[in-house]
PDB file of N, CA and C in Angstrom:
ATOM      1  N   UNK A   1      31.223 -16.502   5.393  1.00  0.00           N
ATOM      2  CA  UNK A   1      29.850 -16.969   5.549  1.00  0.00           C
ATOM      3  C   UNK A   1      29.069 -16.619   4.277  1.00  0.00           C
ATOM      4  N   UNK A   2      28.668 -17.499   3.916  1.00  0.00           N
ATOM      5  CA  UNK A   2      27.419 -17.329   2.624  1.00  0.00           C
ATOM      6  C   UNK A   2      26.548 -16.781   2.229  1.00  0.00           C
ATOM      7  N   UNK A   3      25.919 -15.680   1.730  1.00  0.00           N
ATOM      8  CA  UNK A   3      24.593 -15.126   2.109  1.00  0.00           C
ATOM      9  C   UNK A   3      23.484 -15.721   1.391  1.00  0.00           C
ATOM     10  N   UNK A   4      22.078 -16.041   2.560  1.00  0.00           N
ATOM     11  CA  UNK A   4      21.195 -17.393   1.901  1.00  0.00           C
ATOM     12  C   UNK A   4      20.642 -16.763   0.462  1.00  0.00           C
ATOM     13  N   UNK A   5      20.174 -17.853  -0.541  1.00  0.00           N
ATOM     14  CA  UNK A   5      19.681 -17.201  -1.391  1.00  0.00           C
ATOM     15  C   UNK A   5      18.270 -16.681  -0.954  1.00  0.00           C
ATOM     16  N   UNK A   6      17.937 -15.633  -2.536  1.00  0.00           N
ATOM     17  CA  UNK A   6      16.288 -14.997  -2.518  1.00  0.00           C
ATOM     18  C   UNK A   6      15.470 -15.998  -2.368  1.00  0.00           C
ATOM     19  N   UNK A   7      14.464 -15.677  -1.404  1.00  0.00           N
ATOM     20  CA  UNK A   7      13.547 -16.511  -2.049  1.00  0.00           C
ATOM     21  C   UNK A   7      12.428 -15.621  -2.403  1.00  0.00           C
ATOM     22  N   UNK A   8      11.289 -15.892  -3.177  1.00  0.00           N
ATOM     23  CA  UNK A   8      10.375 -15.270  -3.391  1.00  0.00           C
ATOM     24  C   UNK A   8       8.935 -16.222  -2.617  1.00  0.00           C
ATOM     25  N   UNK A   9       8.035 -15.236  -2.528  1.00  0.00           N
ATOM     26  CA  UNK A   9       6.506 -15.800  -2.268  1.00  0.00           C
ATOM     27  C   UNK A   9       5.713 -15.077  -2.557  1.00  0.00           C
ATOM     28  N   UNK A  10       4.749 -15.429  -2.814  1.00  0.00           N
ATOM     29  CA  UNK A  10       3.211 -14.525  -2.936  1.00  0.00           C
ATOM     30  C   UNK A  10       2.463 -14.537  -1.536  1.00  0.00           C
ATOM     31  N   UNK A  11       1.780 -13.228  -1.530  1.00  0.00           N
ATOM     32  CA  UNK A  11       1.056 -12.793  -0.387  1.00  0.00           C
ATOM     33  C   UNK A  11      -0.324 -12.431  -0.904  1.00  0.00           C
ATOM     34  N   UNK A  12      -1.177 -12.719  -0.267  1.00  0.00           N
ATOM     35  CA  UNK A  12      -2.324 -12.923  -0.928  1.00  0.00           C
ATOM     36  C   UNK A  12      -3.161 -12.725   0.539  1.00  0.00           C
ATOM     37  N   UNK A  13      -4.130 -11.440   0.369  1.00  0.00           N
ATOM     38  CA  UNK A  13      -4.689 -10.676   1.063  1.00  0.00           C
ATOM     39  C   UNK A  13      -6.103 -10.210   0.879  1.00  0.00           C
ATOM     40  N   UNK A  14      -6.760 -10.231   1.645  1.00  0.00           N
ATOM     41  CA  UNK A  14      -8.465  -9.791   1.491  1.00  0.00           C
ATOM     42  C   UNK A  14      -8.427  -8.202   2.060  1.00  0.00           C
ATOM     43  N   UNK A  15      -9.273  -7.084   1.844  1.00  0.00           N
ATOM     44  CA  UNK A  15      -9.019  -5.722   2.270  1.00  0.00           C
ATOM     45  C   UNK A  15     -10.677  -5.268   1.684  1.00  0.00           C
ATOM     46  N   UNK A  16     -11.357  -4.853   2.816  1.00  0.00           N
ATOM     47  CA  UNK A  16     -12.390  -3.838   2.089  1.00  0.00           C
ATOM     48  C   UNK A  16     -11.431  -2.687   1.509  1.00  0.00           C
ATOM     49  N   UNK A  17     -12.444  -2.623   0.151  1.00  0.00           N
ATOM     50  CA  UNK A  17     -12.129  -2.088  -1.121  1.00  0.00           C
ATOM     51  C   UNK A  17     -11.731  -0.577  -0.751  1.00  0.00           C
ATOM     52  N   UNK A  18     -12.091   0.274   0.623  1.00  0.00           N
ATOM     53  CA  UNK A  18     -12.066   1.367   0.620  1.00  0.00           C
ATOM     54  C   UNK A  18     -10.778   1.640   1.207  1.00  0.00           C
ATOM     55  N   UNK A  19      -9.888   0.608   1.816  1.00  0.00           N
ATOM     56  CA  UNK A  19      -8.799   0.682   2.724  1.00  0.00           C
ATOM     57  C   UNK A  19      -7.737  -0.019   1.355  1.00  0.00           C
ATOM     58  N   UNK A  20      -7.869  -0.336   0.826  1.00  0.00           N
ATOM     59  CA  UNK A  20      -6.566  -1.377   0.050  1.00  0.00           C
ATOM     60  C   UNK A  20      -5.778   0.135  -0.480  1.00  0.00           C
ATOM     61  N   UNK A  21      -6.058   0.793  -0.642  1.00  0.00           N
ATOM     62  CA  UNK A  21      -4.976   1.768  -1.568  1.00  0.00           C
ATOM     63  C   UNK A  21      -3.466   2.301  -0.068  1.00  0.00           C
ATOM     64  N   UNK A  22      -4.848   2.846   0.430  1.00  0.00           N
ATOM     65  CA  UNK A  22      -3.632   2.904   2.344  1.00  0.00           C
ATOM     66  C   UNK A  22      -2.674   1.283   2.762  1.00  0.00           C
ATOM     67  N   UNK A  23      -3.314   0.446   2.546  1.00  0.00           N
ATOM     68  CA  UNK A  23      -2.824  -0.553   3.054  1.00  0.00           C
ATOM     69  C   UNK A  23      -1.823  -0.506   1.983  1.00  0.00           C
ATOM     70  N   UNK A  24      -2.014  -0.577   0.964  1.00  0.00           N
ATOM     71  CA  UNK A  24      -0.785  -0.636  -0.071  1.00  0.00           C
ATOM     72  C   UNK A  24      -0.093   0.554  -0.524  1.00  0.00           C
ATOM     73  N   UNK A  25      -0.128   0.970  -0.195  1.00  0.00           N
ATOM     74  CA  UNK A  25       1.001   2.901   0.236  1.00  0.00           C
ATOM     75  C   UNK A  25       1.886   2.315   1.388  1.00  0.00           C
ATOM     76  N   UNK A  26       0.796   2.246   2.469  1.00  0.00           N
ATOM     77  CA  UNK A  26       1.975   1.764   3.718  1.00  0.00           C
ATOM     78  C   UNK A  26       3.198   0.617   3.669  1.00  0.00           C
ATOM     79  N   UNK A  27       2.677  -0.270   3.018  1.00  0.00           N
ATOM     80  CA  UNK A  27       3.485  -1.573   2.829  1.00  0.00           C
ATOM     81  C   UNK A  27       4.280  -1.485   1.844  1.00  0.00           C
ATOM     82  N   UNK A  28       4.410  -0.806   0.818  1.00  0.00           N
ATOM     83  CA  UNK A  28       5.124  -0.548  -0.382  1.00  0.00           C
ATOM     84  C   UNK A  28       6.318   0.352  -0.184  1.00  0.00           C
ATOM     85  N   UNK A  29       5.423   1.700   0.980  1.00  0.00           N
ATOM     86  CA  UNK A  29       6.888   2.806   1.045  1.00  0.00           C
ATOM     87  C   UNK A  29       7.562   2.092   2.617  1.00  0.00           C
ATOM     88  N   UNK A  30       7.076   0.923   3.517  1.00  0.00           N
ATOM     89  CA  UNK A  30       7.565   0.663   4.395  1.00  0.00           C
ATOM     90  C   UNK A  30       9.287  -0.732   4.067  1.00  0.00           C
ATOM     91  N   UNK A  31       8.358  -1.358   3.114  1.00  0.00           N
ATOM     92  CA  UNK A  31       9.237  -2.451   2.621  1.00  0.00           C
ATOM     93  C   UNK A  31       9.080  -2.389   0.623  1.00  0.00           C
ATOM     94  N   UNK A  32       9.753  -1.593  -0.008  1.00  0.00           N
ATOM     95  CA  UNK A  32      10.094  -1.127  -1.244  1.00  0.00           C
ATOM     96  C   UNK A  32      10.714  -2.027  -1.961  1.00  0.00           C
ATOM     97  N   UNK A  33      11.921  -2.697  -1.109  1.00  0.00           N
ATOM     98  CA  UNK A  33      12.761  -3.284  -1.782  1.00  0.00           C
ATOM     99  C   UNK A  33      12.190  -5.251  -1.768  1.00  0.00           C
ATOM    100  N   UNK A  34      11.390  -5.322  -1.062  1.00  0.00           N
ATOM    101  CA  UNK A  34      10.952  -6.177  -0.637  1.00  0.00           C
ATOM    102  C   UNK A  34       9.580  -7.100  -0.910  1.00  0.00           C
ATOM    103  N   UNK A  35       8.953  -5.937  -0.904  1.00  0.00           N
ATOM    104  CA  UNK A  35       7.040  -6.494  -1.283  1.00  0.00           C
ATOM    105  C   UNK A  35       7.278  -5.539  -3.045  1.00  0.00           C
ATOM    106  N   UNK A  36       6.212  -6.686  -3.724  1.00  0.00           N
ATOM    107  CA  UNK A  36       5.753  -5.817  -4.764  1.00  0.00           C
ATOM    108  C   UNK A  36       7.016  -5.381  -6.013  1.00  0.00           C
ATOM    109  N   UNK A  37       8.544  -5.963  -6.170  1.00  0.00           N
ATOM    110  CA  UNK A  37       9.096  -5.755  -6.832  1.00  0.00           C
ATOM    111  C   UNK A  37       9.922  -6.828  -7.496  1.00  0.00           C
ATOM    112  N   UNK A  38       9.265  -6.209  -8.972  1.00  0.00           N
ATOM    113  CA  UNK A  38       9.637  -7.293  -9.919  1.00  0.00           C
ATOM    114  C   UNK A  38      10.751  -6.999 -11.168  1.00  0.00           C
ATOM    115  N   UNK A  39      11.939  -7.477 -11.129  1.00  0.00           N
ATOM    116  CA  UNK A  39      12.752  -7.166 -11.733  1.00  0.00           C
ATOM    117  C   UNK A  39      12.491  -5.641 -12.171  1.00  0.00           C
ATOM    118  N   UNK A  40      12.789  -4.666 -13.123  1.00  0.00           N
ATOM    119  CA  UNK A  40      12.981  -3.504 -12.914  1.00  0.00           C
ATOM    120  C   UNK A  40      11.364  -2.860 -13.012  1.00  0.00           C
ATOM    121  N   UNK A  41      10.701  -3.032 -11.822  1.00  0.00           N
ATOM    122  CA  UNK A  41       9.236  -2.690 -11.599  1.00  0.00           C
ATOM    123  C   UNK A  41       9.056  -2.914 -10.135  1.00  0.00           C
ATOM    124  N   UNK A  42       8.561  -1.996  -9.514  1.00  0.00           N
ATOM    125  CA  UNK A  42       8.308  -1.558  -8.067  1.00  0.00           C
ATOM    126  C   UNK A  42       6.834  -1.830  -8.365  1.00  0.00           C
ATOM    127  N   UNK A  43       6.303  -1.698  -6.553  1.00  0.00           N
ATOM    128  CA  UNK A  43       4.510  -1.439  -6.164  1.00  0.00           C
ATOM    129  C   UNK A  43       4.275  -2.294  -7.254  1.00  0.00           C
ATOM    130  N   UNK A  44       4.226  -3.798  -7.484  1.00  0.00           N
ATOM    131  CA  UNK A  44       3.416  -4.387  -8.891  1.00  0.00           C
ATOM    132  C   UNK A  44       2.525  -5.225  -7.312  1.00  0.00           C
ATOM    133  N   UNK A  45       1.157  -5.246  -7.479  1.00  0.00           N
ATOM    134  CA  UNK A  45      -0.063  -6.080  -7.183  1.00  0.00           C
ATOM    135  C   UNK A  45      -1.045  -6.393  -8.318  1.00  0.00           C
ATOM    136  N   UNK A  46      -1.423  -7.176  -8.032  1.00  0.00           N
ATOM    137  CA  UNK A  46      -2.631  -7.714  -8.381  1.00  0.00           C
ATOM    138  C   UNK A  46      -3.872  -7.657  -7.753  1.00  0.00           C
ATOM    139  N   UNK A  47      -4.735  -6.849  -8.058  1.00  0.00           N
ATOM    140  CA  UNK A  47      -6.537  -6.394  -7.179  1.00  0.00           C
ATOM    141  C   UNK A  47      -7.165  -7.035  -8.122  1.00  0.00           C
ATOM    142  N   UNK A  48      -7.925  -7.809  -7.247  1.00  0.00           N
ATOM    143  CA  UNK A  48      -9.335  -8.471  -8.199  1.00  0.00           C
ATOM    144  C   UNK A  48     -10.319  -7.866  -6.882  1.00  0.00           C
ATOM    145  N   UNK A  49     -11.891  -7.318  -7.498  1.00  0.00           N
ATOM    146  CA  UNK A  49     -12.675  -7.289  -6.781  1.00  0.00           C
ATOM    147  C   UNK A  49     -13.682  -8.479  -6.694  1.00  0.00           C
ATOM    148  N   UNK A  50     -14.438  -8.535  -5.073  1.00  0.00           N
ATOM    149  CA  UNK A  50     -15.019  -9.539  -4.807  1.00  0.00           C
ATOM    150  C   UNK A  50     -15.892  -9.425  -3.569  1.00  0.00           C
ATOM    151  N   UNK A  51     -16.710 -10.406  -3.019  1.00  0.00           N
ATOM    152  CA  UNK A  51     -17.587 -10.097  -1.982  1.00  0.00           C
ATOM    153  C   UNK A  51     -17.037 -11.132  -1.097  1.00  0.00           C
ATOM    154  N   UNK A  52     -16.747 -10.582   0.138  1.00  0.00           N
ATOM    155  CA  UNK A  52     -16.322 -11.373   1.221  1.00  0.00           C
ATOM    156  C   UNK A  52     -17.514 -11.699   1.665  1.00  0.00           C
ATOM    157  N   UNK A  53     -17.734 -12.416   2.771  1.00  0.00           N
ATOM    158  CA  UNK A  53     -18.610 -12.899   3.883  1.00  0.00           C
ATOM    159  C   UNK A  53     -18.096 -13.538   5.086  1.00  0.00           C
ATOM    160  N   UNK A  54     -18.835 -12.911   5.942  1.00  0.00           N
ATOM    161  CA  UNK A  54     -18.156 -13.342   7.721  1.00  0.00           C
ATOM    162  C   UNK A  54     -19.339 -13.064   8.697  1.00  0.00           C
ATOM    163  N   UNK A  55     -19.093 -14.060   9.827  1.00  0.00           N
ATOM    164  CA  UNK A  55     -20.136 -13.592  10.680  1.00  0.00           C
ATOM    165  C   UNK A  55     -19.577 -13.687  11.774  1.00  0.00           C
ATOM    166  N   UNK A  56     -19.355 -12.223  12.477  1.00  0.00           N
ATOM    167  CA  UNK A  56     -18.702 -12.601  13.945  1.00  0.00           C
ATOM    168  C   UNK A  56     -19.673 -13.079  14.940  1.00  0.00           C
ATOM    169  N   UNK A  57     -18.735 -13.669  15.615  1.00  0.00           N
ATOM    170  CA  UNK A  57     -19.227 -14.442  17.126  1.00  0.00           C
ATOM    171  C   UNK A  57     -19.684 -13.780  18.190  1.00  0.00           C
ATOM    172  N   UNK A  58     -19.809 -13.702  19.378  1.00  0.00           N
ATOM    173  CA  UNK A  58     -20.599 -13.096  20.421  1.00  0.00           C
ATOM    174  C   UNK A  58     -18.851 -12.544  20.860  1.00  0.00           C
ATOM    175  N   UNK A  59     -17.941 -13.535  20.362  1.00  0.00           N
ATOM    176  CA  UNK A  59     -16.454 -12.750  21.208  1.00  0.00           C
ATOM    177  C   UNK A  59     -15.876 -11.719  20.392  1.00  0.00           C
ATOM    178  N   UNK A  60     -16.663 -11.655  19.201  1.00  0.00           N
ATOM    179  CA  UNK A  60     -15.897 -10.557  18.158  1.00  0.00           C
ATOM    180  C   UNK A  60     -15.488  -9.200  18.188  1.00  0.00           C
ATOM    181  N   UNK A  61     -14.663  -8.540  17.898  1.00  0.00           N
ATOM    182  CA  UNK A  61     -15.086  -7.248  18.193  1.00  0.00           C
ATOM    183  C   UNK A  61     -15.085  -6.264  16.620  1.00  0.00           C
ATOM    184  N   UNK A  62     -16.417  -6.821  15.916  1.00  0.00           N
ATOM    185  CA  UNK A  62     -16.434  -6.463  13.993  1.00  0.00           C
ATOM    186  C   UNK A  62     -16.022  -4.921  13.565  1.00  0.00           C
ATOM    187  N   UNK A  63     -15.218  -4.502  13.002  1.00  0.00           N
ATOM    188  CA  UNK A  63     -15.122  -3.399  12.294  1.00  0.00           C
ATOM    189  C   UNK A  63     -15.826  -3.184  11.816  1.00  0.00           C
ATOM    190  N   UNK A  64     -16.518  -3.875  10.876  1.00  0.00           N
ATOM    191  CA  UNK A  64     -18.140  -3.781  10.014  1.00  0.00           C
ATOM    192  C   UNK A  64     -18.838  -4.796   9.959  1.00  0.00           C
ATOM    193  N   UNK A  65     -19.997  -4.421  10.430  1.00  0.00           N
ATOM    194  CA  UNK A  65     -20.947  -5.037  10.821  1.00  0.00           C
ATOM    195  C   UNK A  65     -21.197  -5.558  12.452  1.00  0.00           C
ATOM    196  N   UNK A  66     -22.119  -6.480  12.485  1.00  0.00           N
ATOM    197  CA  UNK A  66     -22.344  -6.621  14.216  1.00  0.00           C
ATOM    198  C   UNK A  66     -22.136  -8.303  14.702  1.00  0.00           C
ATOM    199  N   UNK A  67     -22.193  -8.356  16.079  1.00  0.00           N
ATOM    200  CA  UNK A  67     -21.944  -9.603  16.098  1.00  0.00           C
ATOM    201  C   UNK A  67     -23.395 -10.392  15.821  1.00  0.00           C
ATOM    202  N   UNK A  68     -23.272 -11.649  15.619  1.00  0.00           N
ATOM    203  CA  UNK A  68     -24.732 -12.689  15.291  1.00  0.00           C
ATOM    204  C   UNK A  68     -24.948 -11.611  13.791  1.00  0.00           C
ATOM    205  N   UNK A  69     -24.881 -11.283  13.238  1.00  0.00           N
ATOM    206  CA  UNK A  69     -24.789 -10.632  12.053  1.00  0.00           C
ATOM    207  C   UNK A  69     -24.041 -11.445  10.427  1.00  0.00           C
ATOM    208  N   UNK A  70     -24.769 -11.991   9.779  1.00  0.00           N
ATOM    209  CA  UNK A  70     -24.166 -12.405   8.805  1.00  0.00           C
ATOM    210  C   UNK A  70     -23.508 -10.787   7.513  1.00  0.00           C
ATOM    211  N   UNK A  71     -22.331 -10.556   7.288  1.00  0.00           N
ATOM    212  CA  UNK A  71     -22.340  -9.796   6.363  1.00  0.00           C
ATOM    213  C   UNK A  71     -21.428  -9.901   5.420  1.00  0.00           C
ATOM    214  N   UNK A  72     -21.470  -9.023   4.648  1.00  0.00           N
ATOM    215  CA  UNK A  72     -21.415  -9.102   3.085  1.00  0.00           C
ATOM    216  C   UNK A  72     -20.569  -7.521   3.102  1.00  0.00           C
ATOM    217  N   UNK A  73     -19.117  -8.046   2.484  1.00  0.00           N
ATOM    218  CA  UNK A  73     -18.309  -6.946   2.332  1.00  0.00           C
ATOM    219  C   UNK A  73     -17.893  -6.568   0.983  1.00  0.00           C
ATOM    220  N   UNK A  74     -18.115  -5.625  -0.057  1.00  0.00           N
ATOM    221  CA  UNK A  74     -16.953  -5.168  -1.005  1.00  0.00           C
ATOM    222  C   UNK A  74     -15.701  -5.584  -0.560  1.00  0.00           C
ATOM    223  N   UNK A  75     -14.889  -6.781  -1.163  1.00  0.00           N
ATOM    224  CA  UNK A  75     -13.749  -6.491  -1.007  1.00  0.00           C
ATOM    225  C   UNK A  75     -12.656  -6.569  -2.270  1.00  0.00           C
ATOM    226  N   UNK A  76     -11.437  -6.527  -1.887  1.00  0.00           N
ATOM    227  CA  UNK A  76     -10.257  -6.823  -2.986  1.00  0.00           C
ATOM    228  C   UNK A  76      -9.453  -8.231  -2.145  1.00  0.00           C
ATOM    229  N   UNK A  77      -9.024  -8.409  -3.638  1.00  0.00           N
ATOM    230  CA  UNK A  77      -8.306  -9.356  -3.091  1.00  0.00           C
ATOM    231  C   UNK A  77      -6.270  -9.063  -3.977  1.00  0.00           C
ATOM    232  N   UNK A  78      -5.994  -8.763  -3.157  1.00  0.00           N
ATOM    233  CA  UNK A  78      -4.577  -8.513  -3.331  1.00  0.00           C
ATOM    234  C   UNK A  78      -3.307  -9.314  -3.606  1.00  0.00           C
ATOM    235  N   UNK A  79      -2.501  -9.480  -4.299  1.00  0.00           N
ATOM    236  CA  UNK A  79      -1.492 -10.355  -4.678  1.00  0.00           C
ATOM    237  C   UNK A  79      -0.231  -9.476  -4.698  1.00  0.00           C
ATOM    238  N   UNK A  80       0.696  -9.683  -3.998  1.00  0.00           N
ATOM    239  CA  UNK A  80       2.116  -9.269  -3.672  1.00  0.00           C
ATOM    240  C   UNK A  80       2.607 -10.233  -4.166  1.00  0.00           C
ATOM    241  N   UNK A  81       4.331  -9.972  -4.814  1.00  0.00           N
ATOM    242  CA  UNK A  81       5.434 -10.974  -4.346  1.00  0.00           C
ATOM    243  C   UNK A  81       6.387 -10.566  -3.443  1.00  0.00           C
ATOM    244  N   UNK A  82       7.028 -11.583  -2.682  1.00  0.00           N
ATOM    245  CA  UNK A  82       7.672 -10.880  -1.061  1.00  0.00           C
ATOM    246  C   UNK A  82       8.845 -11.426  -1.802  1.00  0.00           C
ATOM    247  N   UNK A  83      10.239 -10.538  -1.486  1.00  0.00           N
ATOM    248  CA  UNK A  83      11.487 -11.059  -2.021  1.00  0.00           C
ATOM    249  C   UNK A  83      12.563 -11.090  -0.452  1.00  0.00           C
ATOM    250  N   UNK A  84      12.425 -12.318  -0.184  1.00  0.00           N
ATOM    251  CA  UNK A  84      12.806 -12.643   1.242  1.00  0.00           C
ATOM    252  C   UNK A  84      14.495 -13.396   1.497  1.00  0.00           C
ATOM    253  N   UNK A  85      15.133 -12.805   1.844  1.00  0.00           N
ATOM    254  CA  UNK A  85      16.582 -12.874   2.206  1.00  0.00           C
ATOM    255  C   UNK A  85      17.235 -14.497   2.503  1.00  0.00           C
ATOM    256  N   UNK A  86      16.047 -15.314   2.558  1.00  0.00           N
ATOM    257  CA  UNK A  86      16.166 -16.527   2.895  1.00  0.00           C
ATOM    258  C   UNK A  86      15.462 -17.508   4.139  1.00  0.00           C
ATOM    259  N   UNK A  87      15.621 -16.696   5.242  1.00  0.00           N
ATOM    260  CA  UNK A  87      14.780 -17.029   6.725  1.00  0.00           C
ATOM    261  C   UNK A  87      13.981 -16.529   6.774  1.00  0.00           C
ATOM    262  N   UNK A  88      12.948 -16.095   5.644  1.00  0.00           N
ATOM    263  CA  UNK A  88      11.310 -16.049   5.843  1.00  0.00           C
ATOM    264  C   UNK A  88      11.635 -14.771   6.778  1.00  0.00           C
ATOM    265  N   UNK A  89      12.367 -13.745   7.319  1.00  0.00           N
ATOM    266  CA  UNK A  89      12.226 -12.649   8.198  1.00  0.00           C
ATOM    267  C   UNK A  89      11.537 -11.452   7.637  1.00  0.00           C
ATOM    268  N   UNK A  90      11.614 -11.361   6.400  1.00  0.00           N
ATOM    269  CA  UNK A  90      11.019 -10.162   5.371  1.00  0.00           C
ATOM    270  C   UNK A  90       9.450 -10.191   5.420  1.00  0.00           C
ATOM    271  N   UNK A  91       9.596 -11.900   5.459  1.00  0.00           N
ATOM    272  CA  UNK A  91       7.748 -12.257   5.007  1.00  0.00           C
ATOM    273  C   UNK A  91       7.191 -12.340   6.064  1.00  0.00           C
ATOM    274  N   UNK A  92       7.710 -12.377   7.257  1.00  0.00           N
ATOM    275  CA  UNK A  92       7.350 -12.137   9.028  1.00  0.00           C
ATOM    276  C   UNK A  92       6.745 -10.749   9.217  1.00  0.00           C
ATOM    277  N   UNK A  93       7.994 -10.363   8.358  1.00  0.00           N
ATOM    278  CA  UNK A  93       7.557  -8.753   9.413  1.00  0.00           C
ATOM    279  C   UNK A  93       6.986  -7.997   8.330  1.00  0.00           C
ATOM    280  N   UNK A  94       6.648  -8.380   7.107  1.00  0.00           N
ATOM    281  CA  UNK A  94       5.628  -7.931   6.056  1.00  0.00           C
ATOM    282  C   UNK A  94       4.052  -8.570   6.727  1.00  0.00           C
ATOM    283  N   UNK A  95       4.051  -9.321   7.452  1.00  0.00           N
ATOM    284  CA  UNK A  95       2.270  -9.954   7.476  1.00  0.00           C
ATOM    285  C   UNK A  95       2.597  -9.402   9.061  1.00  0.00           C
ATOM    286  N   UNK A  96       3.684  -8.946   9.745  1.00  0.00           N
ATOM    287  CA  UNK A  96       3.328  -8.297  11.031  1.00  0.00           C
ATOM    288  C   UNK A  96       2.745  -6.621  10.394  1.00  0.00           C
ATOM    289  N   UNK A  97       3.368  -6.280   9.332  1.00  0.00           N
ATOM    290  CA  UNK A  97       2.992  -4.840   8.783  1.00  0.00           C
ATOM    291  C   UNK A  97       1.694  -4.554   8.561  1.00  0.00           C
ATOM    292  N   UNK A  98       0.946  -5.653   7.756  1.00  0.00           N
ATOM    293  CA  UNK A  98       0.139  -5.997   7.247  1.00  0.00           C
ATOM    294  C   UNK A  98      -1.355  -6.050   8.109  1.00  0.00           C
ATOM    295  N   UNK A  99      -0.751  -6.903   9.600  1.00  0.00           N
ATOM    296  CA  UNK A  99      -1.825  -6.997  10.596  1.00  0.00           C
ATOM    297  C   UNK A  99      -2.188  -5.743  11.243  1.00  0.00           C
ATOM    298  N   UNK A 100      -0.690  -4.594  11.223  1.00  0.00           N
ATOM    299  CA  UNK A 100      -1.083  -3.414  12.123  1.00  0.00           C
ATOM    300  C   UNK A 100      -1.707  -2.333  11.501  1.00  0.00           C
ATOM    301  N   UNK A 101      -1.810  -2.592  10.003  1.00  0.00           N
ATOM    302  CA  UNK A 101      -2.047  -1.289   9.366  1.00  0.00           C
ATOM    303  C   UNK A 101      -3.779  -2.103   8.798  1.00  0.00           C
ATOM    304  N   UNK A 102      -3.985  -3.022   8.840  1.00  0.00           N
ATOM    305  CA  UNK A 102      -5.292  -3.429   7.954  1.00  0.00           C
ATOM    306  C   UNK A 102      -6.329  -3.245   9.024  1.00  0.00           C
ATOM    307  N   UNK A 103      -7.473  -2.774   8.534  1.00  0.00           N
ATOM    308  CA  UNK A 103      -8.745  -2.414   9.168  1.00  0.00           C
ATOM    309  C   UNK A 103      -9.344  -4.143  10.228  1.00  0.00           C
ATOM    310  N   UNK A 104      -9.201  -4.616  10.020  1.00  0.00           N
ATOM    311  CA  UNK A 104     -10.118  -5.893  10.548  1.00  0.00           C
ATOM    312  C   UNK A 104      -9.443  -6.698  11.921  1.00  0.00           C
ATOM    313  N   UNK A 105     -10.156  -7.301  12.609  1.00  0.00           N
ATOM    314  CA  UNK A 105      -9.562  -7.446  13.618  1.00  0.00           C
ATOM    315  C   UNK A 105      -8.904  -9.300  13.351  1.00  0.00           C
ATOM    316  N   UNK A 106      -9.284  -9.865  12.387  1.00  0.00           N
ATOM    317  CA  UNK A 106      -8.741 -11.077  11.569  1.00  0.00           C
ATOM    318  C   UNK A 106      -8.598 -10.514  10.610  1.00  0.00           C
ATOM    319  N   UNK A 107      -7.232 -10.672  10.204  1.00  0.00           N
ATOM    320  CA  UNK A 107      -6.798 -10.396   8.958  1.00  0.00           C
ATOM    321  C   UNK A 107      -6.622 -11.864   7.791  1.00  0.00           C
ATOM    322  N   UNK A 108      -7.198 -11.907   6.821  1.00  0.00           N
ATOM    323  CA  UNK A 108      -7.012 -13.275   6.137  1.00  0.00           C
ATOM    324  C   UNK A 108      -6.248 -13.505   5.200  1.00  0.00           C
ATOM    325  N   UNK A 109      -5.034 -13.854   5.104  1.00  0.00           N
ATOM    326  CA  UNK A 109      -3.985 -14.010   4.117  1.00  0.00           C
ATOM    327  C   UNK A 109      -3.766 -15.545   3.920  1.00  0.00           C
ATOM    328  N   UNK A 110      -3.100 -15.546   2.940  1.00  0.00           N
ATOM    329  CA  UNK A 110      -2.177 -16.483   2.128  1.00  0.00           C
ATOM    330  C   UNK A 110      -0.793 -15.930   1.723  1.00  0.00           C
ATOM    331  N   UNK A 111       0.064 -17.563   1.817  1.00  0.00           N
ATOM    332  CA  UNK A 111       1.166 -17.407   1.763  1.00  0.00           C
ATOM    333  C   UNK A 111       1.639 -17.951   0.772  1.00  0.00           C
ATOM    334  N   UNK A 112       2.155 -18.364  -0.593  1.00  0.00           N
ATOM    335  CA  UNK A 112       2.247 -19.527  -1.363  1.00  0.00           C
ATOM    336  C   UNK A 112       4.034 -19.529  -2.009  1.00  0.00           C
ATOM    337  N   UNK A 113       4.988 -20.395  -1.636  1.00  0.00           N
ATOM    338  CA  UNK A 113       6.331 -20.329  -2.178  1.00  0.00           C
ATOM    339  C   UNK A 113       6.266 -20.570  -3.214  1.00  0.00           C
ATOM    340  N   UNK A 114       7.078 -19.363  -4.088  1.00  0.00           N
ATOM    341  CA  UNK A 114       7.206 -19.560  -5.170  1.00  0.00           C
ATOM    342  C   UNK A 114       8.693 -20.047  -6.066  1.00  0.00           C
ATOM    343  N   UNK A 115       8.670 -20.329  -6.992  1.00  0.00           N
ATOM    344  CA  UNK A 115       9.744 -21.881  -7.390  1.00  0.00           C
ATOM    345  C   UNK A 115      10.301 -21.252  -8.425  1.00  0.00           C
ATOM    346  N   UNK A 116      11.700 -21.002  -8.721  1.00  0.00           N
ATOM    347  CA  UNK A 116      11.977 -20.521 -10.261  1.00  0.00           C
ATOM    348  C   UNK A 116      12.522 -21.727 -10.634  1.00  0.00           C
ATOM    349  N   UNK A 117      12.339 -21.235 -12.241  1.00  0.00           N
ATOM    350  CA  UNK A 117      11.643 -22.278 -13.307  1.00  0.00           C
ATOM    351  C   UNK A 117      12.281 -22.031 -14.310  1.00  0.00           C
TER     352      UNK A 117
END
């Protein structure tokens, strides 16, 4: 039996600015071989800072801020590459990692396949 090729993707993540270092400790020493490593270079992201905005609903239940509340967050915006075995299972259970360890009760990511060239 064959083993499928790598594939790679980018993960692309929003995080108030005060949680991204935990969020990226956890995900780095949980999946090492996996998130964040680029030929002979481990933990590589990309942080850009930026201002989110959200306004929860009357069903929300906001980490910061209130509901009927327009607000305005410090955030980062994070860039991983996921190095995935072939069936997308790495990049599953990296954005299941992702949902249990990040502060917010919507977590907002991106996924984007990436193509070698």
């Amino acid at each position: 039996m064959s083993t499928p090729a790598l594939q790679k993707f980018k993960l692309v993540f929003f995080s108030p600015t005060a949680n991204t270092r935990t969020i990226l400790n956890h995900l780095f020493t949980k999946f090492p071989q996996e998130l964040g490593k680029v030929g002979n270079y481990e933990q590589c992201a990309f942080i850009m800072k930026g201002t989110g905005q959200f306004l929860p609903t009357d069903s929300a239940n906001p980490t910061i801020g209130g509901k009927g509340q327009l607000e305005f967050v410090e955030e980062d915006r994070v860039e991983m590459v996921v190095n995935d075995k072939g069936k997308k299972e790495e990049l599953r259970k990296a954005i299941e990692e992702l949902k249990k360890v990040h502060p917010y009760e919507e977590v907002a990511f991106d996924v984007y396949k990436l193509e070698d060239i």
